[in-house]
Protein backbone atom coordinates (compact mmCIF):
# COMPACT_ATOMS: atom_id res chain seq x y z
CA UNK A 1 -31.54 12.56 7.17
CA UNK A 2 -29.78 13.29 10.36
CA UNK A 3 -26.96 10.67 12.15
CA UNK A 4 -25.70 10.81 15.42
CA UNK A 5 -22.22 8.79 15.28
CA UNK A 6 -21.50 8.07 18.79
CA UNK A 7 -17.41 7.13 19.77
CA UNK A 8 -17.28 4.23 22.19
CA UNK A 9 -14.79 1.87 23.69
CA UNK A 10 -14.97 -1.81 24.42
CA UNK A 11 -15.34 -1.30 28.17
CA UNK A 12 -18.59 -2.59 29.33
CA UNK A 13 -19.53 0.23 31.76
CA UNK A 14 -19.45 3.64 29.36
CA UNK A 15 -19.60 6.88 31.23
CA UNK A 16 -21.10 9.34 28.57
CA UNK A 17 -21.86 13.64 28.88
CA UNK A 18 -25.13 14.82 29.17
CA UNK A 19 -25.72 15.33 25.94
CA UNK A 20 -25.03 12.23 24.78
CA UNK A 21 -27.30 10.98 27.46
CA UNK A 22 -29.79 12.98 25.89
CA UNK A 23 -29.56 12.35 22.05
CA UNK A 24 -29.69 8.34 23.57
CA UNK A 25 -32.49 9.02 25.48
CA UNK A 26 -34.28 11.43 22.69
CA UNK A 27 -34.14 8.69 20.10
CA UNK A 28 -35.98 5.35 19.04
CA UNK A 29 -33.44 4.10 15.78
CA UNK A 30 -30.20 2.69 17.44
CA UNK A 31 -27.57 1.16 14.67
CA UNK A 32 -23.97 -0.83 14.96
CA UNK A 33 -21.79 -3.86 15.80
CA UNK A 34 -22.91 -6.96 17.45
CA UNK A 35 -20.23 -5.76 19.91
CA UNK A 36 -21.59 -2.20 20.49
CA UNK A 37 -25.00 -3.85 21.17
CA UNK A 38 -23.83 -5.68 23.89
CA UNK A 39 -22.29 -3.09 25.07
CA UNK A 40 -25.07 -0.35 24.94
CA UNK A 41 -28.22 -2.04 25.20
CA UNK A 42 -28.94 -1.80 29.32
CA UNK A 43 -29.53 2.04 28.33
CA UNK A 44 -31.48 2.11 25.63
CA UNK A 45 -34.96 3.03 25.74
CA UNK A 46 -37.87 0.92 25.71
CA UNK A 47 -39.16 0.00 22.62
CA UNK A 48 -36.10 0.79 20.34
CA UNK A 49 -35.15 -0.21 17.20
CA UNK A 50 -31.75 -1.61 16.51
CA UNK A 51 -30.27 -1.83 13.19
CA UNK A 52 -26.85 -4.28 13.03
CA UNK A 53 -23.93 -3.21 11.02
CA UNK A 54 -23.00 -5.84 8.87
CA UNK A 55 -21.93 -7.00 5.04
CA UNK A 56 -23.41 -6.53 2.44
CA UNK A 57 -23.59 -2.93 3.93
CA UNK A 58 -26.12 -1.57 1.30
CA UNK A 59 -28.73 -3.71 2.87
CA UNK A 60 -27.96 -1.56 6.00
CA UNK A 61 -28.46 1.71 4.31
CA UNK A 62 -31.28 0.66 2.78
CA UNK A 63 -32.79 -0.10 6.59
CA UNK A 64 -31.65 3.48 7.72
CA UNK A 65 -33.47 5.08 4.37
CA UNK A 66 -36.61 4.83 5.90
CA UNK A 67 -36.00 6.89 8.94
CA UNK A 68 -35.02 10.69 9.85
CA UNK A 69 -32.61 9.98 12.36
CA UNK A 70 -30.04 7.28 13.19
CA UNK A 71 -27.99 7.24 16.43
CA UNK A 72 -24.81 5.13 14.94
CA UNK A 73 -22.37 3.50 17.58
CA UNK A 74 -18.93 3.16 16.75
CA UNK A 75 -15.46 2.12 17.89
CA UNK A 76 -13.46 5.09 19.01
CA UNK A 77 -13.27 7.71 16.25
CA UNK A 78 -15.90 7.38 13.54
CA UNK A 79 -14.03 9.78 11.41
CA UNK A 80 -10.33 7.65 11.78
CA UNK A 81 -10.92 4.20 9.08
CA UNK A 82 -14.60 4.26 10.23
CA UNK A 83 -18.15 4.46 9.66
CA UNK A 84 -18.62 7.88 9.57
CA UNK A 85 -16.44 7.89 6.34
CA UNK A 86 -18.89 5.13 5.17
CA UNK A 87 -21.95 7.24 5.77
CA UNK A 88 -20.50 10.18 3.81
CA UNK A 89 -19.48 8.46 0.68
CA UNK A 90 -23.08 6.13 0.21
CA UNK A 91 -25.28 9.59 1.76
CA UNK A 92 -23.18 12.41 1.14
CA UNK A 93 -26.14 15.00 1.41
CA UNK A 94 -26.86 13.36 5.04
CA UNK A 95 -26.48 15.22 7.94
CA UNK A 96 -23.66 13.99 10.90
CA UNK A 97 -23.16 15.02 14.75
CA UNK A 98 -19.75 13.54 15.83
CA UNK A 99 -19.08 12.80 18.98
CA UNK A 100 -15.92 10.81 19.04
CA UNK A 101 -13.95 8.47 21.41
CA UNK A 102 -10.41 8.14 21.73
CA UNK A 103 -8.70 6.02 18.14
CA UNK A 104 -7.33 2.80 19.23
CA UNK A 105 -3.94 4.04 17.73
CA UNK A 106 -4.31 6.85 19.91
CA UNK A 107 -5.51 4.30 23.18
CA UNK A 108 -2.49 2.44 22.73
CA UNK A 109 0.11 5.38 22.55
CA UNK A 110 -1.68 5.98 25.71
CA UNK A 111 -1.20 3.06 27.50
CA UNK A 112 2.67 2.99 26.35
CA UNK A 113 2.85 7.04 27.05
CA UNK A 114 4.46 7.69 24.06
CA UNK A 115 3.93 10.69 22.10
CA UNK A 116 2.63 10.23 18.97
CA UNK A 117 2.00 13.40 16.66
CA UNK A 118 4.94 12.07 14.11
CA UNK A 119 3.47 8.93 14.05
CA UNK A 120 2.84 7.38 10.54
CA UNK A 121 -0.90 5.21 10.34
CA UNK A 122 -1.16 2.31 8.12
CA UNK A 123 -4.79 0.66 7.95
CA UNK A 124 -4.03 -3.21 6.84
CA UNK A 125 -7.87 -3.81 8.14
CA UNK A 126 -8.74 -5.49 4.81
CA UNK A 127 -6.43 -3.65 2.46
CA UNK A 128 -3.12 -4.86 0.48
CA UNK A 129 0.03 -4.55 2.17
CA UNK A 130 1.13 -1.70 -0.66
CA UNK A 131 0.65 1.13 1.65
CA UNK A 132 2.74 -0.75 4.70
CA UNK A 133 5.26 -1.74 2.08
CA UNK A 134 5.51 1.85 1.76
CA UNK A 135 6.02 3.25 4.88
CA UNK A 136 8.71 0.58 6.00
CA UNK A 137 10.88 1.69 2.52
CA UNK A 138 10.02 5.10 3.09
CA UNK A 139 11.52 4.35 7.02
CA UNK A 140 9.44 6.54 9.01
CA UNK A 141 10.76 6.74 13.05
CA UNK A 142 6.77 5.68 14.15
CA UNK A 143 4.18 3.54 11.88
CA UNK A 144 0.74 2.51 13.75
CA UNK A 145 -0.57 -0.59 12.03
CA UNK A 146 -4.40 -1.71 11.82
CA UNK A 147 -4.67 -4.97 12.04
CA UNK A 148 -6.58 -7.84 10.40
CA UNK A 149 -7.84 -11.53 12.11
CA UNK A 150 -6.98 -12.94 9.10
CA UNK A 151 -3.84 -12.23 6.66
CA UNK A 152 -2.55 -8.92 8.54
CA UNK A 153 -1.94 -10.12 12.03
CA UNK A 154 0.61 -9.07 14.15
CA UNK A 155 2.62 -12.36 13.06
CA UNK A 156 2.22 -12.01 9.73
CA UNK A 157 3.44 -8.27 9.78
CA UNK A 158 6.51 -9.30 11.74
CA UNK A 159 6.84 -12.38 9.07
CA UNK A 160 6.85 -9.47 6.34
CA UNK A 161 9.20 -7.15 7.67
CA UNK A 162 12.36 -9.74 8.94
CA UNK A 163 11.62 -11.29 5.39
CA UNK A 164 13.02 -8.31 4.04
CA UNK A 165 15.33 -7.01 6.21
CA UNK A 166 13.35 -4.75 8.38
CA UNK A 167 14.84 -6.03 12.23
CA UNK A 168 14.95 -2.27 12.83
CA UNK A 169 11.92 -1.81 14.99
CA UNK A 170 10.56 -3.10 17.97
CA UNK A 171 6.32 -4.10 18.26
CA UNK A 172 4.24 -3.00 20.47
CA UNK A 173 1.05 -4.80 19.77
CA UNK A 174 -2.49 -3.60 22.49
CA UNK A 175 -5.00 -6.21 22.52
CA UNK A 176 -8.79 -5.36 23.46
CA UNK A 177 -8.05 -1.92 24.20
CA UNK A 178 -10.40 -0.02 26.03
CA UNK A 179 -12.21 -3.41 27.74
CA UNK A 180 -10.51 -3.04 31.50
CA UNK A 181 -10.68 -6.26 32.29
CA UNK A 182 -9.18 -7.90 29.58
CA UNK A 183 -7.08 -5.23 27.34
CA UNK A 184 -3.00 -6.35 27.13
CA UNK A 185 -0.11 -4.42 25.99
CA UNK A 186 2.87 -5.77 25.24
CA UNK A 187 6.33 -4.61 23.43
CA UNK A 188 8.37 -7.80 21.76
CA UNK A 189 11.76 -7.77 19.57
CA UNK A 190 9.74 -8.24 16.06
CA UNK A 191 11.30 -12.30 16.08
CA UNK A 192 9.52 -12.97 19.28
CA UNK A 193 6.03 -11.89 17.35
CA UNK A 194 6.61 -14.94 15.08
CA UNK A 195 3.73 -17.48 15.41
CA UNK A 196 2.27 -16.06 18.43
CA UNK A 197 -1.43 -15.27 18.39
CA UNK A 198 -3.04 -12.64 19.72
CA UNK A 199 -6.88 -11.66 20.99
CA UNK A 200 -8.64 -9.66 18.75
CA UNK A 201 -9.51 -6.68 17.73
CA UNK A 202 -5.90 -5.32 18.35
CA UNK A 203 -2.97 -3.15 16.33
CA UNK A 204 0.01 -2.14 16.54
CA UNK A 205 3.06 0.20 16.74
CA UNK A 206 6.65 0.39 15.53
CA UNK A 207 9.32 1.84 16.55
CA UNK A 208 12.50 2.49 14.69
CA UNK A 209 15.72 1.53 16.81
CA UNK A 210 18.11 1.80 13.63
CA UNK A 211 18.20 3.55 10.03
CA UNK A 212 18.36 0.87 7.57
CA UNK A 213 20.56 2.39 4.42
CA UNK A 214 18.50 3.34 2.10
CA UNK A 215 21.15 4.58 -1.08
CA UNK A 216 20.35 6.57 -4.25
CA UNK A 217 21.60 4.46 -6.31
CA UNK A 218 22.42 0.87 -6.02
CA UNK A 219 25.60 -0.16 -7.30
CA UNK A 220 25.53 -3.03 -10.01
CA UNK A 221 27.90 -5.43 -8.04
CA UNK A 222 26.24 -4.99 -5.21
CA UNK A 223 23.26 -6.83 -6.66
CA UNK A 224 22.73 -11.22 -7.24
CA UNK A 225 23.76 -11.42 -10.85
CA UNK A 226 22.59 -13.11 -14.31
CA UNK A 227 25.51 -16.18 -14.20
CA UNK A 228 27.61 -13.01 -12.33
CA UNK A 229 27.60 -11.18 -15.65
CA UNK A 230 27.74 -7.90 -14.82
CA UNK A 231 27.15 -6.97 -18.44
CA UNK A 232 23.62 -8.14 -17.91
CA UNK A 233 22.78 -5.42 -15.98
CA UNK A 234 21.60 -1.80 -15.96
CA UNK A 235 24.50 0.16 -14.71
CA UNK A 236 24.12 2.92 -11.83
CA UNK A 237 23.83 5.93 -13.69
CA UNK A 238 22.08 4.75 -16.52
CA UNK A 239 19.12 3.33 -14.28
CA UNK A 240 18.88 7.00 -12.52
CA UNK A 241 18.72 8.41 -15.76
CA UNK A 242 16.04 6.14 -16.84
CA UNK A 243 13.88 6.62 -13.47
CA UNK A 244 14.16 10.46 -13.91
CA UNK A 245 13.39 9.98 -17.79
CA UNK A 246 10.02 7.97 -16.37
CA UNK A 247 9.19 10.88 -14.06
CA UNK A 248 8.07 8.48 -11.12
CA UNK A 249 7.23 10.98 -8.59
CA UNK A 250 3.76 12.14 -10.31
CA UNK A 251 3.13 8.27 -11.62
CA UNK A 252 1.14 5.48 -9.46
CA UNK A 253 2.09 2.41 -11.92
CA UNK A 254 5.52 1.25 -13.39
CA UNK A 255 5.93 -1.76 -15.69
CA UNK A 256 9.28 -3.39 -16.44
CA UNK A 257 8.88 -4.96 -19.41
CA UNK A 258 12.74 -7.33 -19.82
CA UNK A 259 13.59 -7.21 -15.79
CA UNK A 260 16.49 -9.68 -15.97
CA UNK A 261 17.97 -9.06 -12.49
CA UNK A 262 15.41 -6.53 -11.08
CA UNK A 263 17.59 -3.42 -10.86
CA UNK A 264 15.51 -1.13 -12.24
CA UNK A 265 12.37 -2.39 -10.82
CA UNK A 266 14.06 -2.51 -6.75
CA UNK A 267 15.72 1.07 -7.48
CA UNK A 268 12.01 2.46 -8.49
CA UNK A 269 10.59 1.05 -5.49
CA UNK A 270 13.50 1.68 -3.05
CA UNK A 271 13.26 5.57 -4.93
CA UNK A 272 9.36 5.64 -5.37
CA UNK A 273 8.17 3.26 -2.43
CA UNK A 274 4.75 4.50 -3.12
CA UNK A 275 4.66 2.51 -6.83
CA UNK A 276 2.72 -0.48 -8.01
CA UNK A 277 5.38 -2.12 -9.72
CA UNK A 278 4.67 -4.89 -12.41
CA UNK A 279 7.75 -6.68 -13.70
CA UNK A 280 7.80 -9.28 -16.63
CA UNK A 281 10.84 -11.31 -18.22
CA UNK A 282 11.15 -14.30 -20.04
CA UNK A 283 13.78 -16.02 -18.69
CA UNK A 284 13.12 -18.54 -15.89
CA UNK A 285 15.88 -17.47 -13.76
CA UNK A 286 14.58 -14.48 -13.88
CA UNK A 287 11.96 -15.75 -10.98
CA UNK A 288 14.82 -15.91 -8.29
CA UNK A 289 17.23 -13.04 -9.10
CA UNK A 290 14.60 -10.63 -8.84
CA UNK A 291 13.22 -12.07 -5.52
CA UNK A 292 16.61 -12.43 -4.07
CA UNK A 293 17.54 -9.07 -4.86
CA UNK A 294 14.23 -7.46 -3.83
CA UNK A 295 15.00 -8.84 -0.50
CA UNK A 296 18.69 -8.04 -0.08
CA UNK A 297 17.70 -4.64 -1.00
CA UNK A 298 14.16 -4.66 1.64
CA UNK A 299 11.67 -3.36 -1.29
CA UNK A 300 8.34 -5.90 -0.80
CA UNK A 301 5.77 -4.93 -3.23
CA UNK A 302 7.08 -6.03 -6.56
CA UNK A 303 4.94 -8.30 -8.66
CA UNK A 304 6.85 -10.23 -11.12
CA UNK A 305 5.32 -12.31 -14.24
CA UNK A 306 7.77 -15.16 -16.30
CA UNK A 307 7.26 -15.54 -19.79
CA UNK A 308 6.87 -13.98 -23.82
CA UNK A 309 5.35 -10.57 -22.63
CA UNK A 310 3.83 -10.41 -25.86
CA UNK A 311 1.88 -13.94 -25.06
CA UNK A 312 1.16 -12.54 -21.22
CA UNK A 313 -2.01 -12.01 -20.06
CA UNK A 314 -2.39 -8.55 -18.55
CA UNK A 315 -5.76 -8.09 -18.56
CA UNK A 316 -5.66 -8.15 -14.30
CA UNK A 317 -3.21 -6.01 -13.77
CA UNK A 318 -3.59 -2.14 -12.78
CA UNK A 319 -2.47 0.08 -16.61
CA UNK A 320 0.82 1.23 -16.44
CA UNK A 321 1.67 5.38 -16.67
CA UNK A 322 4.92 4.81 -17.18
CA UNK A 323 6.73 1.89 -18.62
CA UNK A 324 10.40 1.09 -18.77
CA UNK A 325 11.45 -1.78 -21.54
CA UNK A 326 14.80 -3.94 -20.45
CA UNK A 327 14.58 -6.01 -22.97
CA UNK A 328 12.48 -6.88 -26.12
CA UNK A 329 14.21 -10.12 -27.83
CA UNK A 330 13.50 -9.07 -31.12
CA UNK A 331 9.88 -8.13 -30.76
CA UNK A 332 9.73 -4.49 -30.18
CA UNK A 333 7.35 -3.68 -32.51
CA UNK A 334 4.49 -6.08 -30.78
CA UNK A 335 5.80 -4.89 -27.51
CA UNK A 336 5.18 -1.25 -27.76
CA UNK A 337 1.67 -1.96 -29.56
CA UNK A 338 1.06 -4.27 -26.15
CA UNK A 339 2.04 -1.36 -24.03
CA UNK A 340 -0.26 1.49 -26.58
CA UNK A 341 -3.52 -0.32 -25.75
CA UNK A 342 -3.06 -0.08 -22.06
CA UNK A 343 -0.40 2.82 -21.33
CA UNK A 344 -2.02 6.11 -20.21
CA UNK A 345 -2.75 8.88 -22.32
CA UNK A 346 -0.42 10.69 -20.21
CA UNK A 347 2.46 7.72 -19.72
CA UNK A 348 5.72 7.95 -20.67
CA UNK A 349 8.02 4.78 -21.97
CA UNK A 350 11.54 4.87 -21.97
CA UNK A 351 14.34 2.29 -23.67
CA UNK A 352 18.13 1.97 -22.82
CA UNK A 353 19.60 1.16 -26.78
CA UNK A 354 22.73 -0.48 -26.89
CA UNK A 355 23.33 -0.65 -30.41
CA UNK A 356 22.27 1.46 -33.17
CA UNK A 357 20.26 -1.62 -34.29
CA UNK A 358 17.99 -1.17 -31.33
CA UNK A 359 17.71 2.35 -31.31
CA UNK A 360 15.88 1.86 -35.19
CA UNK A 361 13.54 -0.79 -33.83
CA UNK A 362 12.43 1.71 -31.16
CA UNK A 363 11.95 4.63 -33.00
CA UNK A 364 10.19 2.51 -35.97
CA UNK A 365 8.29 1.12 -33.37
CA UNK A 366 7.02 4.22 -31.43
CA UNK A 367 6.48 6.11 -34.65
CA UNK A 368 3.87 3.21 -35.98
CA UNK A 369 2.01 3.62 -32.92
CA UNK A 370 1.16 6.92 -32.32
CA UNK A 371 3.93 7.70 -30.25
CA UNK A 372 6.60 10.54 -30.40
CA UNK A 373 10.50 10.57 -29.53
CA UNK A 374 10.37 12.88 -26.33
CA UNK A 375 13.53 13.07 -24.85
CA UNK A 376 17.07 11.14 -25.70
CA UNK A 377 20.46 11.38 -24.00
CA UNK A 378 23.13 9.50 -24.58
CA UNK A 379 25.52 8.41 -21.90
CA UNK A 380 29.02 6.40 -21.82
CA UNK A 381 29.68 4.13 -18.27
CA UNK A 382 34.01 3.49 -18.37
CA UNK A 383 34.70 1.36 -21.40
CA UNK A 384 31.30 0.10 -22.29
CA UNK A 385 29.27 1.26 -24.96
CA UNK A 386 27.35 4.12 -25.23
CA UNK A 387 24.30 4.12 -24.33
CA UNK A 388 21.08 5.95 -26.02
CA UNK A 389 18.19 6.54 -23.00
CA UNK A 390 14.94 7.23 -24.77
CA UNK A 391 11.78 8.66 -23.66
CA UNK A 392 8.52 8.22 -25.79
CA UNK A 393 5.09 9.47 -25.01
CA UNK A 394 1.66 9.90 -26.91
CA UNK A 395 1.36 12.46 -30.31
CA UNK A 396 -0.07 15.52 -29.13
């Protein structure tokens, strides 16, 4: 089966090459948007059929199944978030001629003349925010946004980033690009986006005007404390220990099981912005402290869960390849058989013991569930105790 995936605009009059004219006029089975209908049906032969792109999307394919060829339109590139991708990963043995349009990333750097080969592209178009959580820690000078009609607007993107700390752009949001009678461009301070609505489709770029800080390594007083006891907290150098020890850079999930303030689970993310990070603790005031600190400290992204892990329900939530345990309250043992029926077979879990106590409970623990001491190093912060930083993983 053979598709022709036509680029287009929004612009009502379209001004297409030869050859395009003649795969158009050549061809019978027309396919896409309500939008692209409208747009393209004054030169469509007579007598054509038109199949409309629309959810559930296997019904769709199913239509095109019964035909050799398909002359797909699409908005700008087919191959940038669009339906090209789509045909190749339901038919991956069809055959596709491109002929693409201008991105509407690309149409608005155009309109604002701004170059844009370090530009960093986010598509929000019906995704989670994880990957735009990401590039705002990560701090990149350009980020190009896809927008949404629904949760990802312009609004609430602006809403996101000043909730966290992230005044250090400017917006520049292009509305109906490509339609010349009705496209706007416009470039607000990110507080001016607040509330406003804008037509759609449209998206967006930002552009960095300061460098947040961004420090390796947080220092403990630095963050909103348990009653201000700074005792209460993972010190500096012990929590970049422990985030080596978990070996973040090659891992996609992180659970904190014991978060108390949220230090370790806000350095990982400030450290690792590309994580899923899961954090559980049992005390209530737990539920503030780690919200307050995530946004003093701009990391979005962190999912937090109050209760007796043990009693949680974490049957929803993406497995963990690494694990990091804060706290256990006596119930190590049920803890680390929790974490063995959902960790990786490649995670790692690593402990901070205080006391020699502790360090018995984890090792007992790990060695009744399959589970080997990996690494262990102990460290001494001033005039507190030592500290033993454990690393387990799975029995070869």
């Amino acid at each position: 089966m053979k598709f022709y995936v036509i680029g287009i605009d929004d612009n009502k009059e379209q001004h297409f090459s030869p050859e395009i004219l003649e795969v158009i006029a050549s061809n019978k089975v027309f396919s896409g948007g309500a939008r692209h209908h409208d747009i393209i049906k004054e030169i469509l032969s007579k007598g054509y059929t038109w199949i409309n792109i629309t959810v559930p999307l296997d019904n769709v394919f199913k239509q095109y199944s019964v035909f050799e060829d398909v002359v797909v339109f699409a908005s700008g590139d087919p191959l940038f978030f669009g339906f090209a991708n789509t045909i190749q990963r339901v038919m991956p043995d069809a055959e596709i001629i491109l002929y693409p349009y201008f991105n509407s990333l690309q149409l608005l750097a155009h309109r604002l003349v701004m170059p844009y080969q370090d530009m960093h592209i986010v598509s929000l178009t019906g995704r989670p925010w994880n990957k735009f959580d990401e590039a705002l820690i990560t701090g990149y000078e350009k980020i190009g946004v896809l927008t949404d009609n629904k949760e990802h607007t312009p609004s609430s993107i602006a809403s996101r980033m000043l909730e966290y700390g992230y005044d250090n752009y400017t917006i520049s949001v292009g509305e109906l690009l490509g339609n010349k009678e009705e496209e706007i461009v416009t470039t607000f301070d990110l507080k001016d986006v607040i509330g406003k609505t804008f037509s759609f489709p449209n998206n967006l770029i930002l552009q960095k005007i300061y460098t947040r800080p961004r420090p390796f390594g947080i220092p403990e007083n630095d963050f909103h404390l348990l009653n201000g006891r700074v005792k209460m907290i993972t010190k500096m150098p012990v929590r970049l220990l422990s985030l080596s020890m978990l070996e973040l850079r090659g891992k996609a999930v992180l659970w904190d099981v014991g978060f108390c303030t949220g230090s370790v689970s806000i350095e990982a993310k400030m450290q690792f912005p590309h994580l899923q990070i899961y954090a559980f603790e049992q005390r209530e005031e737990g539920r503030v402290l780690i919200e307050s600190n995530a946004h003093k400290f701009g990391t979005p992204g962190i999912t937090s869960f109050i209760g007796d892990f043990v009693e949680t329900d974490i049957s929803t939530i993406s497995h963990p390849d690494a694990v990091f345990i804060g706290g256990h309250g006596g119930k190590m043992n049920e803890i680390v058989t929790k974490l063995v029926g959902v960790l990786n077979k490649d995670g790692v879990i690593v402990f901070n013991s205080v006391s020699e106590d502790s360090k018995s409970l984890f090792l007992s623990a790990i060695d009744s569930n399959n589970l080997r001491l990996d690494q262990s190093i102990s460290i001494k912060i001033d005039d507190f105790n030592t500290i033993d930083v454990m690393k387990a993983k799975f029995k070869i």
